[in-house]
Protein backbone atom coordinates (compact mmCIF):
# COMPACT_ATOMS: atom_id res chain seq x y z
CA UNK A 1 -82.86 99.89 309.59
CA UNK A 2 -80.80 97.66 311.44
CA UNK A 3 -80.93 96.72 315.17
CA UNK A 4 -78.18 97.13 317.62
CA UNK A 5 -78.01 94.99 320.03
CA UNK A 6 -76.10 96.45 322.94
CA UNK A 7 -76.21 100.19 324.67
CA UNK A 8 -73.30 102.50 324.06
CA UNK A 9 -70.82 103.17 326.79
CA UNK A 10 -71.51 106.68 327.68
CA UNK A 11 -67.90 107.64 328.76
CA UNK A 12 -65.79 105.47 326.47
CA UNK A 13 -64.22 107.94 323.92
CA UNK A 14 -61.06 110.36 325.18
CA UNK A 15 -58.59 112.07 323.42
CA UNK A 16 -55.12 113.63 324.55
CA UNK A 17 -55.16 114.82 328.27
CA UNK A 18 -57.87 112.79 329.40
CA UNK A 19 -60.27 114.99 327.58
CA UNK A 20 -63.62 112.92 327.73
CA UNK A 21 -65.89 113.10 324.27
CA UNK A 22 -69.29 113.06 324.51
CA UNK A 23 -71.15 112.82 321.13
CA UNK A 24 -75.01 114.61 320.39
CA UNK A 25 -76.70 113.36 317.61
CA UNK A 26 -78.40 116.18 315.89
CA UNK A 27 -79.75 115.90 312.36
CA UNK A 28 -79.14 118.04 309.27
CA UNK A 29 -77.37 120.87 309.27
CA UNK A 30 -80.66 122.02 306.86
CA UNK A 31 -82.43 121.72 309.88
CA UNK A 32 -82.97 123.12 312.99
CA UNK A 33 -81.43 120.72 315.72
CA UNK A 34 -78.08 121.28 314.42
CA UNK A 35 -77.36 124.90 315.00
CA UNK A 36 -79.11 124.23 318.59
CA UNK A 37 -76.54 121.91 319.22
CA UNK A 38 -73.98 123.96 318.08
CA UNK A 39 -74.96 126.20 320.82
CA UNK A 40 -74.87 123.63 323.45
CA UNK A 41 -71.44 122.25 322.00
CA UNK A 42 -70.30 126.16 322.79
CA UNK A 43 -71.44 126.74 325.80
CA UNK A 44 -70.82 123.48 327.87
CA UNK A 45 -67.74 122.03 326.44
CA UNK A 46 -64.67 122.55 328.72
CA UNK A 47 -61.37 121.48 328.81
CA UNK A 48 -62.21 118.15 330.71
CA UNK A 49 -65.62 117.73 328.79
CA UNK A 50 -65.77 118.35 324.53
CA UNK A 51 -69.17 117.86 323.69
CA UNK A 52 -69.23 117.03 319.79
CA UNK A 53 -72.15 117.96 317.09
CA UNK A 54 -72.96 114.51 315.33
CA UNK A 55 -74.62 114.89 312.15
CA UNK A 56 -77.25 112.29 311.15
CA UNK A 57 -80.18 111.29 309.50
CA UNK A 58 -82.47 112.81 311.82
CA UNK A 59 -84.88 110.89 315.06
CA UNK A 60 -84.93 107.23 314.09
CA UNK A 61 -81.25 107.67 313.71
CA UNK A 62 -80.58 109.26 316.81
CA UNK A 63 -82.81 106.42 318.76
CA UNK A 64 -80.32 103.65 317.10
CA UNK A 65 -77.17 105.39 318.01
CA UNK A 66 -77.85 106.42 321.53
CA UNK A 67 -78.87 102.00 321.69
CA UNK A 68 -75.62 101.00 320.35
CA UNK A 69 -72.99 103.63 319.00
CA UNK A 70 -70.63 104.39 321.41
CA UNK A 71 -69.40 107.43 319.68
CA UNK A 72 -73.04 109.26 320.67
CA UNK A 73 -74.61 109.43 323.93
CA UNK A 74 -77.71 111.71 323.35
CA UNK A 75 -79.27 112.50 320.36
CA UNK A 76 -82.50 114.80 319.65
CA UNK A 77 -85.95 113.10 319.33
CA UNK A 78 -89.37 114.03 318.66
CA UNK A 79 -92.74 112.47 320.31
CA UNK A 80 -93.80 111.51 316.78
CA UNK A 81 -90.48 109.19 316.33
CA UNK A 82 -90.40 107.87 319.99
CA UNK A 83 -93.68 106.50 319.91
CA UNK A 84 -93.36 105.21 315.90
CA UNK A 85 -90.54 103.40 317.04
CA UNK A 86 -92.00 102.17 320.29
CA UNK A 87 -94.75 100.49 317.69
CA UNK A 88 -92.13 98.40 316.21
CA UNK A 89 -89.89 97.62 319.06
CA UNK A 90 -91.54 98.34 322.76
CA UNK A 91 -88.38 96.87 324.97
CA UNK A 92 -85.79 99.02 323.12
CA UNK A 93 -87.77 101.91 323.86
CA UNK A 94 -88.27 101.35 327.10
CA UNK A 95 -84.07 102.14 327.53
CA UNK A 96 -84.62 105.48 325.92
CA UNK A 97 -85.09 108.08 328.18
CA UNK A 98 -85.82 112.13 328.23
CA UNK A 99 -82.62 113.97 329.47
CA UNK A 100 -84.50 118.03 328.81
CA UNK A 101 -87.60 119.04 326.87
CA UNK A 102 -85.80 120.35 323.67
CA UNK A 103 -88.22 122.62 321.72
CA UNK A 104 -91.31 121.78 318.91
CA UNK A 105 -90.86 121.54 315.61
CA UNK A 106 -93.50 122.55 313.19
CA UNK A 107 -94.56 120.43 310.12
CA UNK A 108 -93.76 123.00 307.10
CA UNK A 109 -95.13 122.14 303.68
CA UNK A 110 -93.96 124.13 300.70
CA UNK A 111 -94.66 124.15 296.92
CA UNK A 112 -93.83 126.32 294.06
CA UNK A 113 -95.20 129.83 294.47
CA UNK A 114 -97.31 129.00 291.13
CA UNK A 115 -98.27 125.33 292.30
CA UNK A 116 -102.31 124.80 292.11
CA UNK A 117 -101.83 122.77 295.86
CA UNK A 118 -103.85 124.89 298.39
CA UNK A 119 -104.53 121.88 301.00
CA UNK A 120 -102.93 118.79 302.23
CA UNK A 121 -105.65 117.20 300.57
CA UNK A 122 -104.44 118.24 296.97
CA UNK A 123 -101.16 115.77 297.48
CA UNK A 124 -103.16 113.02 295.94
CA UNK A 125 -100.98 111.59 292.79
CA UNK A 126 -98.57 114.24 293.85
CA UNK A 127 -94.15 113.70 293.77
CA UNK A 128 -93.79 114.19 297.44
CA UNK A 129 -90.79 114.92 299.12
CA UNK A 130 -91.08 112.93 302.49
CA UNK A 131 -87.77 113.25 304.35
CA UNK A 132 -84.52 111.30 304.59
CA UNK A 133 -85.82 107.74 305.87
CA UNK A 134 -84.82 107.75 310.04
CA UNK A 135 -85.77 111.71 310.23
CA UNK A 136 -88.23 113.19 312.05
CA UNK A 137 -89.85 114.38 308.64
CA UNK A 138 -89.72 110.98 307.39
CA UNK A 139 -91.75 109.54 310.31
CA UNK A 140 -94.51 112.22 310.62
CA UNK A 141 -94.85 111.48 306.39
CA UNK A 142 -95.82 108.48 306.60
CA UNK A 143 -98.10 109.11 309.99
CA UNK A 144 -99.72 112.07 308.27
CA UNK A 145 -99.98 109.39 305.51
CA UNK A 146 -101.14 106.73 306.86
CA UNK A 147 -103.89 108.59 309.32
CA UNK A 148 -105.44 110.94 306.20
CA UNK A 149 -105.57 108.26 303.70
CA UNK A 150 -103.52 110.39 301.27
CA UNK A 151 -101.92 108.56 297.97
CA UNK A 152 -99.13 110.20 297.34
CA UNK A 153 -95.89 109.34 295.59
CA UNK A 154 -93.10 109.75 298.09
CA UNK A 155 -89.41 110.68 298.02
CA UNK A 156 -87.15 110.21 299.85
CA UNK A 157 -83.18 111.49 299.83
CA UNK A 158 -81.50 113.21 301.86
CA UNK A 159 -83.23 117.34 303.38
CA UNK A 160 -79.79 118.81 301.39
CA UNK A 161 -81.26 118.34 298.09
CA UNK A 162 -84.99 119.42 299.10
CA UNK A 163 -85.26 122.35 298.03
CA UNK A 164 -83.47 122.19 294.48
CA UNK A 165 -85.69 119.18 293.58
CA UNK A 166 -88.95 121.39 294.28
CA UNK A 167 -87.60 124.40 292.17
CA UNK A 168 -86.37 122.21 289.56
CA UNK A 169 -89.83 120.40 289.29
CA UNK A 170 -88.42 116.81 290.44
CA UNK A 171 -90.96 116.97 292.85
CA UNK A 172 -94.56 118.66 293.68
CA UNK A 173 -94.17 119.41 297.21
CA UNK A 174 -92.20 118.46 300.45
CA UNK A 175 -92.55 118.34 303.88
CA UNK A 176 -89.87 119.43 306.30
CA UNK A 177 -90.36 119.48 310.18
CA UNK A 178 -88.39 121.71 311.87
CA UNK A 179 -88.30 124.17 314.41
CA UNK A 180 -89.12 127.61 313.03
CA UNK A 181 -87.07 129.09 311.53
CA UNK A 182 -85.78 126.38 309.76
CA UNK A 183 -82.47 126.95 308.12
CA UNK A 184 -83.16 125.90 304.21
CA UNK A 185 -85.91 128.45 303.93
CA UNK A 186 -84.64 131.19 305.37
CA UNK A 187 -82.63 132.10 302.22
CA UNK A 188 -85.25 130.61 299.91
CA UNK A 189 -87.51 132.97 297.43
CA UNK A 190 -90.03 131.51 294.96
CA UNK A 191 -91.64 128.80 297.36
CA UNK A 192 -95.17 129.72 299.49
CA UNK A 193 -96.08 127.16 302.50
CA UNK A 194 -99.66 124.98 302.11
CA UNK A 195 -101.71 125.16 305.44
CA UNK A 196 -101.92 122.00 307.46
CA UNK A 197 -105.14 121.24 308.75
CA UNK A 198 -107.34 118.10 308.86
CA UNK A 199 -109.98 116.01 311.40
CA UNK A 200 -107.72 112.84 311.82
CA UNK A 201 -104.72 115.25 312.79
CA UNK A 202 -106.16 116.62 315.19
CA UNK A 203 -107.00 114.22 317.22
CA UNK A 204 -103.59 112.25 316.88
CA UNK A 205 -101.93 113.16 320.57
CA UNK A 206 -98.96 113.89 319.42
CA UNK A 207 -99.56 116.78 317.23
CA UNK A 208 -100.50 120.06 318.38
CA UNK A 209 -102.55 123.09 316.17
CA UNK A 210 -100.26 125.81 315.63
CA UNK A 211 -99.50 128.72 313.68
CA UNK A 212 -95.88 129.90 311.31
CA UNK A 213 -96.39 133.78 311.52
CA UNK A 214 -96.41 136.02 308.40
CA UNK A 215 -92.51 137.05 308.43
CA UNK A 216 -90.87 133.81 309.78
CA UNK A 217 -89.29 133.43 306.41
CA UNK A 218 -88.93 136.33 303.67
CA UNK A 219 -91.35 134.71 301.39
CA UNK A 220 -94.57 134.43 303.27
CA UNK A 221 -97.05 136.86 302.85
CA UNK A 222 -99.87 135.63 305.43
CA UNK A 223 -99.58 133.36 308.68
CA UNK A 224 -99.90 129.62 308.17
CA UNK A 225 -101.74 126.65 309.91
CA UNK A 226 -99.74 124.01 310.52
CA UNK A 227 -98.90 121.62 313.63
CA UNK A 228 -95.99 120.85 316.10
CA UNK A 229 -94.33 118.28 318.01
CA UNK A 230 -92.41 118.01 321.03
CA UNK A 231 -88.73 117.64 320.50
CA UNK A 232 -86.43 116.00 323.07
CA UNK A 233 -82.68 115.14 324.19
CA UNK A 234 -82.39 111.94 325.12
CA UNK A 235 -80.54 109.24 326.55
CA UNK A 236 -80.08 105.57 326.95
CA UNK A 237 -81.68 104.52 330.16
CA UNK A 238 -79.12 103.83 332.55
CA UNK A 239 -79.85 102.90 335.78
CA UNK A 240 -76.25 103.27 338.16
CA UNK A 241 -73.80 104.34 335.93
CA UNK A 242 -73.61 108.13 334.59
CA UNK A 243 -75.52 110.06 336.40
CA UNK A 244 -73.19 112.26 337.39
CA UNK A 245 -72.36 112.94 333.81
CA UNK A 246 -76.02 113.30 332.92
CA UNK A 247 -76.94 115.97 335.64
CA UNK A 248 -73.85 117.91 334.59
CA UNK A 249 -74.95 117.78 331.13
CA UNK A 250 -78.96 118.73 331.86
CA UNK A 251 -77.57 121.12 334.65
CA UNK A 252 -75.11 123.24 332.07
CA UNK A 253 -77.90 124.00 329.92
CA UNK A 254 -80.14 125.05 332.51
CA UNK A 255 -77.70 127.23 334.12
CA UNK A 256 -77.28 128.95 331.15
CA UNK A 257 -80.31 128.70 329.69
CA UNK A 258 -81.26 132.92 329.52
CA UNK A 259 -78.10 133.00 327.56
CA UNK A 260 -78.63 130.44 324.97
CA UNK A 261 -82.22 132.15 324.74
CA UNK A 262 -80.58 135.90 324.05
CA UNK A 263 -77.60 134.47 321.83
CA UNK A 264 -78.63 131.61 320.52
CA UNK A 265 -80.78 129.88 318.15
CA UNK A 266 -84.16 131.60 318.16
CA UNK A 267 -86.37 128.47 319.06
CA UNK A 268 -84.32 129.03 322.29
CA UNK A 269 -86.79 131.64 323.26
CA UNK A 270 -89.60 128.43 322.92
CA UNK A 271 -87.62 126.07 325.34
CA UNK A 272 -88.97 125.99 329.15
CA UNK A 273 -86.78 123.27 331.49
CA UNK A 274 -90.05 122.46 333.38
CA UNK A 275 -91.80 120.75 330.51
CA UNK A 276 -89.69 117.79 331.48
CA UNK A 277 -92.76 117.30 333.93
CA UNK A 278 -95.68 118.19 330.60
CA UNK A 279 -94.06 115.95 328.25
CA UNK A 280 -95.46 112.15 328.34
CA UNK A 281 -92.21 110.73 327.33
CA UNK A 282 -90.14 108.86 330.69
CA UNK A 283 -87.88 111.14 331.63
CA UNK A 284 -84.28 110.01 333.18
CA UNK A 285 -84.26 110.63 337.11
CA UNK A 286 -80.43 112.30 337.10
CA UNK A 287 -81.75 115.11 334.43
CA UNK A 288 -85.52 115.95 336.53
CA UNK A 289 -82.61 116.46 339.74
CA UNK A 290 -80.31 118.27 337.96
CA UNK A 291 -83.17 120.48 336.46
CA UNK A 292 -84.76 121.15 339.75
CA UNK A 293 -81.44 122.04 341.31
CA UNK A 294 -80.40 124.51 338.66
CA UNK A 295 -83.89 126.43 338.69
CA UNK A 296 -83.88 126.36 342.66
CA UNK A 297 -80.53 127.95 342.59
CA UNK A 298 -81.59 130.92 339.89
């Protein structure tokens, strides 16, 4: 993936009548970050301020725009991808910042209703589907990977053509991590999800045991083990400019924050303002005010 070099300009991009445009990088809309966005786009766009739903490849993406697109100023990110990409380039990361503690995603696996897999250790040899390269799913692939010692044979194109490649047979299995319920299996017979569970998983601190209950999607018949991750908005780390802009973004979804949880994306219900404070992740000092305001004031 290629490295830009210089931050984007958070307030560069107007339209007629001085409208400002401020762009959130989201993912797929297979996924789960882009209808939550949509929701955000609804409720805190105004005249003055259009917030805009940028599709992309998912977390790694999101990191490289909010560094150097100027056409997106936050983007969603998970722990998993913040600290994968902190491994390869520490100083970048340290001008990425947490605007509000988005919700966790859970790690789904899914086969063929008839597929012999039963465990994550039955992937060996296996056609994997691993995720568009950049998105979350991609990243926690190849950690899962790399920490079980699994020998897989990944894929990777883009979380659109998922789930037709596992009920054609182009592939064994794929992994999807997304907040539940995740779009592409809501409407999705046929399929059954593999429990998650294993030793060196565990103990990676950045995953956390968890459970999909029987009835998330139409197909399950029993509750699953799996694991989740902490999501995130986030920002480039600036240090003077913006920070007006940034506490009236953080402070719009906190004032309306029991309405995106009634009428909004489900995973709504899972979001809590005050894990800005649980999450290890730096956190941008304009959003922790503009959170604390907003809550003092309910």
């Amino acid at each position: 993936m290629k490295k830009l070099l210089m931050p984007a300009l958070l307030m560069l991009t107007t339209c007629a009548f001085a409208q400002t445009i401020i762009g959130i990088g989201s993912g797929q809309k297979t996924g789960t970050n882009y209808p939550m966005t949509e929701d955000i786009v609804k409720v805190c766009s105004t005249p003055q301020v259009q917030y805009r739903n940028v599709i992309t490849d998912g977390a790694l993406d999101n990191i490289f725009r909010i560094f150097g697109d100027k056409t997106v100023q936050y983007g969603i990110i998970d722990e998993a991808a913040l600290v994968y990409q902190q491994g390869l380039d520490p100083k970048m990361m340290e001008r990425i910042q947490m605007v509000f503690p988005f919700f966790t995603m859970e790690l789904h696996l899914a086969v063929p209703e008839n597929s012999p897999i039963r465990s994550i250790n039955d992937l060996q040899g296996k056609r994997v589907y691993e995720g568009a390269e950049g998105s979350s799913t991609w990243v926690s692939t190849q950690v899962v990977k790399s920490l079980i010692g699994a020998n897989w044979q990944g894929q990777s194109f883009s979380q659109t053509e998922a789930m037709g490649a596992l009920t054609s047979g182009q592939v064994d299995a794929i992994f999807v991590v997304a907040g539940k319920p995740a779009g592409m299996f809501t409407k999705t017979s046929g399929i059954r999800l593999v429990p998650i569970s294993h030793p060196k998983l565990d103990s990676f601190g950045y995953y956390t045991k968890t459970m999909i209950p029987n009835g998330t999607y139409s197909f399950m018949k029993t509750s699953v083990q799996t694991y989740k991750v902490n999501n995130i908005i986030a920002t480039f780390a600036f240090k003077n400019q913006y920070q007006k802009e940034i506490g009236d973004f953080v402070g719009c979804i906190v004032h309306n924050i029991e309405n995106l949880q009634s009428n909004g994306h489900p995973k709504w219900r899972d979001v809590d303002p005050l894990d800005i404070e649980r999450i290890k992740w730096q956190a941008h000092p304009a959003a922790v005010t503009a959170i604390k305001r907003e809550l003092k004031r309910k």
